[in-house]
C-alpha atoms as a PDB file:
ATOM      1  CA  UNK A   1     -26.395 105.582-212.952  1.00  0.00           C
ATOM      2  CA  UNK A   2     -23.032 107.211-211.728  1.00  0.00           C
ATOM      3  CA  UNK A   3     -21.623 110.140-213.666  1.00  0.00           C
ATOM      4  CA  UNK A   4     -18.456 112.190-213.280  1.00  0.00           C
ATOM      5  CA  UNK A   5     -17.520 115.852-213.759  1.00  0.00           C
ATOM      6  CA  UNK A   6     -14.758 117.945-213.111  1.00  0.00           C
ATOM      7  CA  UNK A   7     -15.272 120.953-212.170  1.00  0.00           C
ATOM      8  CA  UNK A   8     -12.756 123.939-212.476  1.00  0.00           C
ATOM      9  CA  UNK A   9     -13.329 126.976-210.131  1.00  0.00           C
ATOM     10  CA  UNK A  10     -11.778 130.853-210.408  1.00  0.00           C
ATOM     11  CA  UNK A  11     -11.742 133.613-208.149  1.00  0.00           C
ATOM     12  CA  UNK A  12     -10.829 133.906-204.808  1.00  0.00           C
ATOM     13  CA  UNK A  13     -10.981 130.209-204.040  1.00  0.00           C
ATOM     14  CA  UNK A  14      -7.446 129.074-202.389  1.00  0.00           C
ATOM     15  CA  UNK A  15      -6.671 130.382-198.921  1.00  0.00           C
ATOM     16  CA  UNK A  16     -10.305 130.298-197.800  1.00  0.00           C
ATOM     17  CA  UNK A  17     -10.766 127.050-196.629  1.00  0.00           C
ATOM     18  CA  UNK A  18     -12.656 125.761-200.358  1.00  0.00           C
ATOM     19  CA  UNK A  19     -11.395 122.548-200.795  1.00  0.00           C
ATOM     20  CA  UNK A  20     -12.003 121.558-197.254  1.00  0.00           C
ATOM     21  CA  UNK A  21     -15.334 122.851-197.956  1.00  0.00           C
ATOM     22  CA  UNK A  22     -15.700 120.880-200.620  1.00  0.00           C
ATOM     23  CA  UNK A  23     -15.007 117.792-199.059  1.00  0.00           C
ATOM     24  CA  UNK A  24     -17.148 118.309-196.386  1.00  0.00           C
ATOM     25  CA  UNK A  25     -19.755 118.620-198.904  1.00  0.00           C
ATOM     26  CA  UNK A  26     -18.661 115.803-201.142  1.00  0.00           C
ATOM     27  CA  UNK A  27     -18.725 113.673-198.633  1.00  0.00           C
ATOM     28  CA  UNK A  28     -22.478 114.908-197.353  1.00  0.00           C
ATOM     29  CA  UNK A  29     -23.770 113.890-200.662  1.00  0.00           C
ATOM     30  CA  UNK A  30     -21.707 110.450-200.929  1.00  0.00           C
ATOM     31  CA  UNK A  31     -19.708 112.056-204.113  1.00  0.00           C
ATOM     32  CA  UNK A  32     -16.334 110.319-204.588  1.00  0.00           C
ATOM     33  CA  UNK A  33     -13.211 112.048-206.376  1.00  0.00           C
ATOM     34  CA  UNK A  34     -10.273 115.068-205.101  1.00  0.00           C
ATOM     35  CA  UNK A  35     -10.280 118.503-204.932  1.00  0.00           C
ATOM     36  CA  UNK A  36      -7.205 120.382-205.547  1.00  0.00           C
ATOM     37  CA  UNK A  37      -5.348 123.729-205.748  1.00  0.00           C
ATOM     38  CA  UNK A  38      -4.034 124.793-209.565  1.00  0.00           C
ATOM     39  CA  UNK A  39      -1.020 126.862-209.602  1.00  0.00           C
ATOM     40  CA  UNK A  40      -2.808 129.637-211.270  1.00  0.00           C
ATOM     41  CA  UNK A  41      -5.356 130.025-208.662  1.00  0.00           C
ATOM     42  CA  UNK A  42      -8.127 127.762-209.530  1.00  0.00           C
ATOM     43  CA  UNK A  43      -9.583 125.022-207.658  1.00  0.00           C
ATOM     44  CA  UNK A  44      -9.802 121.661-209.723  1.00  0.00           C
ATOM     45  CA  UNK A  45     -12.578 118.537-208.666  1.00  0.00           C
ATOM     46  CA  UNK A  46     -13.202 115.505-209.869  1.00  0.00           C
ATOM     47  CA  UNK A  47     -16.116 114.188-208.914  1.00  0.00           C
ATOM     48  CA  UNK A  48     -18.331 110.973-209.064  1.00  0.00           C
ATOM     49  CA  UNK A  49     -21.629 109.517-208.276  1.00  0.00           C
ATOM     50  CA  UNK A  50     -25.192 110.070-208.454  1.00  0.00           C
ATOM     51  CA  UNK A  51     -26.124 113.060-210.990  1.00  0.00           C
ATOM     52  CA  UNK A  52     -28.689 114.356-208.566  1.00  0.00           C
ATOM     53  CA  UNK A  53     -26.248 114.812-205.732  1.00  0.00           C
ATOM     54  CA  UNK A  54     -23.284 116.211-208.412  1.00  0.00           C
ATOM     55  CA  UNK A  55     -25.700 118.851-209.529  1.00  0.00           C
ATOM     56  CA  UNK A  56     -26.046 119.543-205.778  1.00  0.00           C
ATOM     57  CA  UNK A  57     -22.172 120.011-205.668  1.00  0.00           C
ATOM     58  CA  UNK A  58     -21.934 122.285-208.116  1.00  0.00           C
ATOM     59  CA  UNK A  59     -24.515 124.793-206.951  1.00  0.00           C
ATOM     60  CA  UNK A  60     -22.741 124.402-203.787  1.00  0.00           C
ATOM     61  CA  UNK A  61     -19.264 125.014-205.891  1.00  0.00           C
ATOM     62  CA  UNK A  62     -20.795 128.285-207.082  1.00  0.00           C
ATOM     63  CA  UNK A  63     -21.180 129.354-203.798  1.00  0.00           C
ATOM     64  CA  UNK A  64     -18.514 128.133-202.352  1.00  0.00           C
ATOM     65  CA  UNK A  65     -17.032 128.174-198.619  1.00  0.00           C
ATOM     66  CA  UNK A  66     -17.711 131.634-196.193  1.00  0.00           C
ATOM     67  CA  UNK A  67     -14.584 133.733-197.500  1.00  0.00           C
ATOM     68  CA  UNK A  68     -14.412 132.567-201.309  1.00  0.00           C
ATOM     69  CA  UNK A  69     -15.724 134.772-203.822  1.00  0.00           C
ATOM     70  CA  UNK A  70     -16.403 132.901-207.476  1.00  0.00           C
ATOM     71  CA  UNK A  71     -16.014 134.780-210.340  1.00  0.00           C
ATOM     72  CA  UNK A  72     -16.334 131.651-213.008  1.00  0.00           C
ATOM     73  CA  UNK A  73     -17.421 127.937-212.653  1.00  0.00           C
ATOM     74  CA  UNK A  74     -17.114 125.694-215.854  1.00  0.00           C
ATOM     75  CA  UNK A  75     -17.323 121.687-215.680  1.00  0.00           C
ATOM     76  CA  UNK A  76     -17.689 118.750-217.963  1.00  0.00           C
ATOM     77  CA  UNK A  77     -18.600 115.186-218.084  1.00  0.00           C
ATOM     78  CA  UNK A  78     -16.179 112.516-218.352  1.00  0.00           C
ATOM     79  CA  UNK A  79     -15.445 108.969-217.984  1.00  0.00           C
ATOM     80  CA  UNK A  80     -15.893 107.150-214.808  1.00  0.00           C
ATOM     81  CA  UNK A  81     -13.013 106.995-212.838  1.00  0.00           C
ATOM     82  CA  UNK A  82     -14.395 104.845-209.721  1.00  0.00           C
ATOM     83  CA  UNK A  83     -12.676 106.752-207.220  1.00  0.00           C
ATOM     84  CA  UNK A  84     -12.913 105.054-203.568  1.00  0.00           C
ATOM     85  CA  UNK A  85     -13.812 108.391-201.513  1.00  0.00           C
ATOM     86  CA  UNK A  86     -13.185 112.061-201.700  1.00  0.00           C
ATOM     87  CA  UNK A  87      -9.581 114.110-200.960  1.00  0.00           C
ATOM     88  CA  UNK A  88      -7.980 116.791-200.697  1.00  0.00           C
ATOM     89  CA  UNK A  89      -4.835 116.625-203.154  1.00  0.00           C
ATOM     90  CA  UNK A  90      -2.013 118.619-202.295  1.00  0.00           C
END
């Protein structure tokens, strides 16, 4: 059964390639959603589909692309949204 989460990430996160990261990996693990820059520095996703493969996204979130350094992760469940695939928002 499909679940979705969003996912809010701090740190150095924007300017480091995440959210193409991201995407990349949403798109790996067949999650559907966006990823997007916050204007204070965060990186927001929203992302759908199989809890298995979400739980793989946000290990991956933790870790995050080569030149990102995390310094907090938080997410939550929420309704279904049934996105149609994954992008990057502007």
């Amino acid at each position: 059964m499909p679940k979705c989460f969003s996912i809010s990430v701090s740190g150095k996160v924007q300017g480091v390639f995440y959210r193409a990261s991201a995407k990349e990996q949403a798109d790996r693990l067949k999650i559907k959603g966006f990823v997007r820059n916050e204007p204070d520095g965060r990186v927001y996703l929203e992302a759908e589909g199989d809890e298995a493969e979400l739980i793989k996204l946000i290990a991956w979130c933790k870790q995050g692309s080569p030149n990102s350094r995390i310094e907090h992760l938080e997410w939550h469940e929420r309704p279904l949204q049934n996105f149609g695939d994954f992008t990057i928002q502007k």
